[in-house]
N, C-alpha and C. Protein backbone atom coordinates (compact mmCIF):
# COMPACT_ATOMS: atom_id res chain seq x y z
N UNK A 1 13.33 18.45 -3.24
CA UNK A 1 14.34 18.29 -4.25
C UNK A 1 14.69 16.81 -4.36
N UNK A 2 14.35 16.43 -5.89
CA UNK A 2 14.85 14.64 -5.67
C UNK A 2 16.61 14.79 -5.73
N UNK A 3 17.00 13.96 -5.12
CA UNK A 3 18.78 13.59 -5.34
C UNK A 3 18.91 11.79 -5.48
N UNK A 4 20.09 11.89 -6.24
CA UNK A 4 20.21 10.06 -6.58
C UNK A 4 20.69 9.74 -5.23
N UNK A 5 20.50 8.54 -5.26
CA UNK A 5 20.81 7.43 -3.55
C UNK A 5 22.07 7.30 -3.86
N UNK A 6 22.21 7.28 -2.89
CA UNK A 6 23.69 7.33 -2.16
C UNK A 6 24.32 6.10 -0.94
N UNK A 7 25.15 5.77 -0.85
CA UNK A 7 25.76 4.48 -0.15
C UNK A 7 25.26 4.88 1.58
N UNK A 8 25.66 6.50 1.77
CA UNK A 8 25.51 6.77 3.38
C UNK A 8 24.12 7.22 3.14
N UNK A 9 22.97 6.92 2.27
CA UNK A 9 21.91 7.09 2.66
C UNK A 9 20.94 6.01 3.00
N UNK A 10 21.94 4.85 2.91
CA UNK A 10 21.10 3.37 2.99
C UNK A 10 20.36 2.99 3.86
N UNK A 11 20.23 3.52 5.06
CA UNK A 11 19.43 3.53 6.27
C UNK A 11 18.11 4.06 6.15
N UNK A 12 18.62 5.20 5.61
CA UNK A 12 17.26 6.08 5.13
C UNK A 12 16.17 5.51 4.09
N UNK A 13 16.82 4.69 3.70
CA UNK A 13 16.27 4.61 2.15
C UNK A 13 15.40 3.30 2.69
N UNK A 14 16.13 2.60 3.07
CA UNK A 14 15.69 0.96 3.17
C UNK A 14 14.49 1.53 4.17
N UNK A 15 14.70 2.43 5.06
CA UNK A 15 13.81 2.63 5.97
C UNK A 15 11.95 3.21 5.19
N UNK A 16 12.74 3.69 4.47
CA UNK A 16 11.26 4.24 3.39
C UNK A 16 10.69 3.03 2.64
N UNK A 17 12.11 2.63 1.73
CA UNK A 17 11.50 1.55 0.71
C UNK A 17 10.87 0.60 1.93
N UNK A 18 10.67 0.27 2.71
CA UNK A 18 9.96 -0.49 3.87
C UNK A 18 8.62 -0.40 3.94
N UNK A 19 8.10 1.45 3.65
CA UNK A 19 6.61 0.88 3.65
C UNK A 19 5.75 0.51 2.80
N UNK A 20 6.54 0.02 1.79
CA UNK A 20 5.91 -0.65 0.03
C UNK A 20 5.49 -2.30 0.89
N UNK A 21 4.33 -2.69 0.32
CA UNK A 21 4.30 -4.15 0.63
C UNK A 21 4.89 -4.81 0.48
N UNK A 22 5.60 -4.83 -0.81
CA UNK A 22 6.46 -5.80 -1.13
C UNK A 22 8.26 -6.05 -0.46
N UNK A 23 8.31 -5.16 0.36
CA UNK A 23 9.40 -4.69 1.42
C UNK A 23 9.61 -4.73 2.67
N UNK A 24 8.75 -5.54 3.25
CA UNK A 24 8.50 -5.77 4.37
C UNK A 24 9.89 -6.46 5.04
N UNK A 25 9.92 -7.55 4.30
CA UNK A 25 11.20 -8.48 4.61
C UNK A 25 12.40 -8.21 4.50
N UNK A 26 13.21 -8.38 5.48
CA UNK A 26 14.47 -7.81 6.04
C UNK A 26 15.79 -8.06 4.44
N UNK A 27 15.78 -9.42 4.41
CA UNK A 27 16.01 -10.15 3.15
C UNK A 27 15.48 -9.56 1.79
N UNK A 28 14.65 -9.21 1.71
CA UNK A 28 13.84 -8.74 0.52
C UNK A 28 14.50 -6.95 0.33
N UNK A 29 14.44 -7.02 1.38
CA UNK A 29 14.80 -5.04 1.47
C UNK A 29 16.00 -4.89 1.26
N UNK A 30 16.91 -5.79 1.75
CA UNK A 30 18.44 -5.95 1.44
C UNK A 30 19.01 -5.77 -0.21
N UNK A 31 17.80 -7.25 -0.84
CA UNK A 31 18.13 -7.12 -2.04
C UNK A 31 17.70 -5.62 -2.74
N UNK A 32 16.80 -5.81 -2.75
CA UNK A 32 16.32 -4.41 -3.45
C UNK A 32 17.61 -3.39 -3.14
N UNK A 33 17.92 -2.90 -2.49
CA UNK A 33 18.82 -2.18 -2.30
C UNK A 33 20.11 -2.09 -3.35
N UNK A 34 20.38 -3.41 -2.63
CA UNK A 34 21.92 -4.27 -3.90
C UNK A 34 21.61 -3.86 -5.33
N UNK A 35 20.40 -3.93 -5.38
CA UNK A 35 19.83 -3.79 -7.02
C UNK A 35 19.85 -2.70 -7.63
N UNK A 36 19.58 -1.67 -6.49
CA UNK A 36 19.64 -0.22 -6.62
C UNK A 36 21.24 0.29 -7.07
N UNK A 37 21.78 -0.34 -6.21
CA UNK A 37 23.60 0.00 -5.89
C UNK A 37 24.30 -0.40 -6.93
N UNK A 38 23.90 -1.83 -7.43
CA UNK A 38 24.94 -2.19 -8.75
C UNK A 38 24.24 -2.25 -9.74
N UNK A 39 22.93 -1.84 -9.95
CA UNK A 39 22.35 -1.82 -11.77
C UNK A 39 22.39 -1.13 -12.18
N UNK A 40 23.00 -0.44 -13.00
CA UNK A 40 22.48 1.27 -13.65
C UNK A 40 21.78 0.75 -14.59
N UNK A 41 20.43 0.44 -14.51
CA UNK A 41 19.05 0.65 -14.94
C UNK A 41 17.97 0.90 -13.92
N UNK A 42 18.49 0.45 -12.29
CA UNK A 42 17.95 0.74 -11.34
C UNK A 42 18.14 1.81 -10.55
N UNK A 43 17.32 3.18 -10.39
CA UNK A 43 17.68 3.93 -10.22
C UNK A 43 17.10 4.78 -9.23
N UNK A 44 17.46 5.32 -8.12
CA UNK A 44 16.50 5.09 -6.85
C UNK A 44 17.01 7.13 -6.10
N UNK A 45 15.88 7.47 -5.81
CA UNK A 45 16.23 8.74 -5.63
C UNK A 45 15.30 8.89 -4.34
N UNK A 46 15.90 9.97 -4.10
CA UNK A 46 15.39 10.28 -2.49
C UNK A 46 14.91 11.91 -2.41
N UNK A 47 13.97 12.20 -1.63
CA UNK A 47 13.28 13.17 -1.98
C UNK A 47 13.79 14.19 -0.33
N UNK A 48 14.21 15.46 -0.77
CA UNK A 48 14.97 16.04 0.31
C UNK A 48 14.28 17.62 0.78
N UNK A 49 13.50 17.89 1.73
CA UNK A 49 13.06 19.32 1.75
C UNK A 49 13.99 19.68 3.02
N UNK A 50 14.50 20.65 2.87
CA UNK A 50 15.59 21.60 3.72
C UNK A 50 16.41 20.23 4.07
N UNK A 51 16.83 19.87 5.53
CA UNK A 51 17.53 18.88 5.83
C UNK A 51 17.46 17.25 6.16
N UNK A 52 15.74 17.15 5.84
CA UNK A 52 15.47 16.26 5.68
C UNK A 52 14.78 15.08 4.79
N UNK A 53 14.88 13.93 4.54
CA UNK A 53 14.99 13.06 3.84
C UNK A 53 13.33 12.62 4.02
N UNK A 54 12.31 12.38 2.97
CA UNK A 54 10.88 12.12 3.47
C UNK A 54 10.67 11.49 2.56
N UNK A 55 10.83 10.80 1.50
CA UNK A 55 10.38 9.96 0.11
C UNK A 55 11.39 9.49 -0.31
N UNK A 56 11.12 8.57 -1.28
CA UNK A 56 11.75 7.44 -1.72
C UNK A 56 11.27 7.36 -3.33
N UNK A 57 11.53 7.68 -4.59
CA UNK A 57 10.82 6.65 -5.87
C UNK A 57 12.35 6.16 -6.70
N UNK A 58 11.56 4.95 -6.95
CA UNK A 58 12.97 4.07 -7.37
C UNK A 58 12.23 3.64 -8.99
N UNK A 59 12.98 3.75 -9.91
CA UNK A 59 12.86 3.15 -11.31
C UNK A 59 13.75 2.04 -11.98
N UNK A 60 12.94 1.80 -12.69
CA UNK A 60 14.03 0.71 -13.98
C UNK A 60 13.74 1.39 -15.39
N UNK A 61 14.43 1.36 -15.95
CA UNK A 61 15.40 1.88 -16.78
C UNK A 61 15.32 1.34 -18.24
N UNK A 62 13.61 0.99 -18.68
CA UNK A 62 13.60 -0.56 -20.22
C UNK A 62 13.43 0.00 -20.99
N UNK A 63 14.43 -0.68 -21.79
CA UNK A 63 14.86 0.46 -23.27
C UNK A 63 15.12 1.38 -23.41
N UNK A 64 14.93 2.27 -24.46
CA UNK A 64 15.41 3.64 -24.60
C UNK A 64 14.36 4.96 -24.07
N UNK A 65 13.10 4.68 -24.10
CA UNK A 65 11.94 5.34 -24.20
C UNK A 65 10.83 5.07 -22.90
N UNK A 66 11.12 4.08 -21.34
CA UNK A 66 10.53 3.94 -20.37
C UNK A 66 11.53 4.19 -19.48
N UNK A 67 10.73 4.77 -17.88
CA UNK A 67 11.22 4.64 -17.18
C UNK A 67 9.78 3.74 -16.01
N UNK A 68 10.11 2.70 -15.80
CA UNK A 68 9.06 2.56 -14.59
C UNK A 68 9.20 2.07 -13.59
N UNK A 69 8.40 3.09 -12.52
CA UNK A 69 8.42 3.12 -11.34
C UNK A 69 8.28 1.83 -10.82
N UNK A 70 9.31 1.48 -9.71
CA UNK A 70 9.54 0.21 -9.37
C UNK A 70 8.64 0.28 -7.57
N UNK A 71 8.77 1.46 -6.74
CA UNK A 71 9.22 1.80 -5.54
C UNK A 71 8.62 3.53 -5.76
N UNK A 72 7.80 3.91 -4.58
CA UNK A 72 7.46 4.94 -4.27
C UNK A 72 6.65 5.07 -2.53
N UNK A 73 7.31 6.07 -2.00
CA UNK A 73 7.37 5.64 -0.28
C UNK A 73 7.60 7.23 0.08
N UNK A 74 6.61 7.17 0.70
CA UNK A 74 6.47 8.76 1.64
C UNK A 74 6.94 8.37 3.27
N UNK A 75 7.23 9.23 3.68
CA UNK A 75 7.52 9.00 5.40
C UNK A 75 5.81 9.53 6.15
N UNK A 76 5.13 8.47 6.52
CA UNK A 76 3.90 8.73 6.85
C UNK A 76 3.51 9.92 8.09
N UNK A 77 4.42 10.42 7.99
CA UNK A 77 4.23 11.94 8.99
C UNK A 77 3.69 12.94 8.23
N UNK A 78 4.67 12.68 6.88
CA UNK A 78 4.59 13.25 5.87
C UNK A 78 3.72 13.63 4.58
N UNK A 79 2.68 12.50 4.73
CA UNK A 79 2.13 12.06 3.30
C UNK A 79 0.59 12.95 3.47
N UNK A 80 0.36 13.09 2.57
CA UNK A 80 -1.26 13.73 1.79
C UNK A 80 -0.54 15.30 1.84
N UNK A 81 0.79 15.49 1.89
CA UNK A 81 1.44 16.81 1.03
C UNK A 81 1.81 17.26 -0.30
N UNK A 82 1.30 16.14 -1.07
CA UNK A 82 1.66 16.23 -2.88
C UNK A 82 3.01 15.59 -2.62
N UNK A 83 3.86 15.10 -2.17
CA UNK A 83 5.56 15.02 -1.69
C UNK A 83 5.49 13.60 -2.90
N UNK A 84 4.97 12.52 -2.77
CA UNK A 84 4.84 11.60 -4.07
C UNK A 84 4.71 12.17 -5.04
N UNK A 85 3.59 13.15 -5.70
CA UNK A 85 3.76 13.70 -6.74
C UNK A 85 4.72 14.76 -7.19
N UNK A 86 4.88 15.45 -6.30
CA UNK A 86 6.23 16.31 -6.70
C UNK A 86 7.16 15.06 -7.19
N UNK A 87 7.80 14.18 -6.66
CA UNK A 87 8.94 13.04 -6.74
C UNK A 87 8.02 12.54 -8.31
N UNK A 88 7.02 12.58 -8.32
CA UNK A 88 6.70 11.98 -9.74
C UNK A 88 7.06 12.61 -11.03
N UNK A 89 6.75 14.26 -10.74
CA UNK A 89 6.67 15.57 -11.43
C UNK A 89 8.23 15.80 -11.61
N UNK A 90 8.70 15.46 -10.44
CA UNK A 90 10.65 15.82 -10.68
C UNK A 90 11.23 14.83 -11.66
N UNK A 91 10.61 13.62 -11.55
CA UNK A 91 11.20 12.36 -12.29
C UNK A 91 10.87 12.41 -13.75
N UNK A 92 9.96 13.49 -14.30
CA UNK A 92 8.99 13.14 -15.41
C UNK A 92 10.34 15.04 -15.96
N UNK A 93 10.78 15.81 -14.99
CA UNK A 93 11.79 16.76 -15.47
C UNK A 93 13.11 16.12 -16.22
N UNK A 94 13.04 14.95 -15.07
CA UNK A 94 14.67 14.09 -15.20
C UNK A 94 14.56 13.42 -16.15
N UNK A 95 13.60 12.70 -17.07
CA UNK A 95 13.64 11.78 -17.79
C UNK A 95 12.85 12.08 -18.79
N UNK A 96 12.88 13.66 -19.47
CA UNK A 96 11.75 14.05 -20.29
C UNK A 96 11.43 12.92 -21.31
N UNK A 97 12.87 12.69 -22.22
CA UNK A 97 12.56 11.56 -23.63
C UNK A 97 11.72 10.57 -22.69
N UNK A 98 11.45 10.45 -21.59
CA UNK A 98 11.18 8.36 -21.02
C UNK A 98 9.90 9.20 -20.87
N UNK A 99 9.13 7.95 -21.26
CA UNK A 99 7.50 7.54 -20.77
C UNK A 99 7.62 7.19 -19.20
N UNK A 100 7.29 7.56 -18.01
CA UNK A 100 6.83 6.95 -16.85
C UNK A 100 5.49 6.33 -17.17
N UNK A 101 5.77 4.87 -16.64
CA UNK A 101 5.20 3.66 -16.25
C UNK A 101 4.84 3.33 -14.77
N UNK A 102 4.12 2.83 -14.32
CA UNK A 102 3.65 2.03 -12.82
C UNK A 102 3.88 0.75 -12.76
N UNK A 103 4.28 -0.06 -12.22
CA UNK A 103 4.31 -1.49 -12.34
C UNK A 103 3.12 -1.62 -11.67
N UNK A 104 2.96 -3.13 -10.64
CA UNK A 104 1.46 -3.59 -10.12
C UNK A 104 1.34 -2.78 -9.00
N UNK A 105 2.67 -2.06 -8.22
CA UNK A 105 2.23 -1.79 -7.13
C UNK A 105 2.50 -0.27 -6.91
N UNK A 106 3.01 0.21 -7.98
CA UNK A 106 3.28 1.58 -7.94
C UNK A 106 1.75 2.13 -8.77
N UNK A 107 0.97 1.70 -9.38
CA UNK A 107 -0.36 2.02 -10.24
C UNK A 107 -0.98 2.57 -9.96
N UNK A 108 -1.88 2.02 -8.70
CA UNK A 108 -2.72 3.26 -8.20
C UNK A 108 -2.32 4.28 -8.03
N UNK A 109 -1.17 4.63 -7.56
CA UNK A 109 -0.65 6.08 -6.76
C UNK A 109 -0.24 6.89 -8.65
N UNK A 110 0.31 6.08 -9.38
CA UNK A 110 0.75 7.14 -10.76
C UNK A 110 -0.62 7.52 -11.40
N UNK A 111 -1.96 6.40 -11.13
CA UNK A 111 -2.91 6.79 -11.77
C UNK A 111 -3.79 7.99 -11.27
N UNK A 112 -3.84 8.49 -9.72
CA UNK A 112 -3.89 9.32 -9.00
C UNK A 112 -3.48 10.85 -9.09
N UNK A 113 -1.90 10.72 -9.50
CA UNK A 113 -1.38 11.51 -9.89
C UNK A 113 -2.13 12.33 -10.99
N UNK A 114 -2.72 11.90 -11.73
CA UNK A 114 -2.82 12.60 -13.20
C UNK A 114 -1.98 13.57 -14.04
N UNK A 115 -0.67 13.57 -13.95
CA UNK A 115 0.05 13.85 -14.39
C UNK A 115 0.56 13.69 -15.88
């Protein structure tokens, strides 16, 4: 089940958004976060089966008619379960009018998808 991010989930989250390359950095992960917290065009959801927290996909919000994926992060215990694509498939429920987009580093994995 995706749910929007939340302030007491910031541990969790930063901990996921972490295994994107571009997230490595303590500084870097911080911001991203902030970005998440005060943009409403940035919009960052967390993927929840029974009581636990295992994915991460985060969007921006351009124009009236995109949403694209900024951030997408499985908990590697977790991954080669469809759990990214479900989070893709939930996001594409949530945002029927929006086109989903990939940026450079979300691409391979949306082109994968075939969705």
């Amino acid at each position: 089940m995706l749910i929007r991010y939340r302030k007491n989930y910031e541990k969790i989250a930063m901990g996921l958004l972490s295994f994107m390359p571009t997230e490595k950095d303590l500084k870097k992960l911080q911001q991203t976060i902030k970005q998440y917290e005060t943009s409403d065009d940035w919009q960052l959801f967390l993927w929840k089966k029974e009581e636990d927290i295992l994915g991460s996909i985060g969007i921006l919000l351009s124009g009236e008619h995109v949403a694209e994926i900024q951030h997408i992060s499985v908990n590697p215990s977790h991954r080669h379960q469809g759990i990214g694509k479900q989070m893709v498939k939930a996001l594409k429920e949530l945002y029927p009018d929006r086109e989903l987009r990939a940026n450079e580093y979300t691409a391979a994995f949306l082109d994968k998808c075939e969705l």
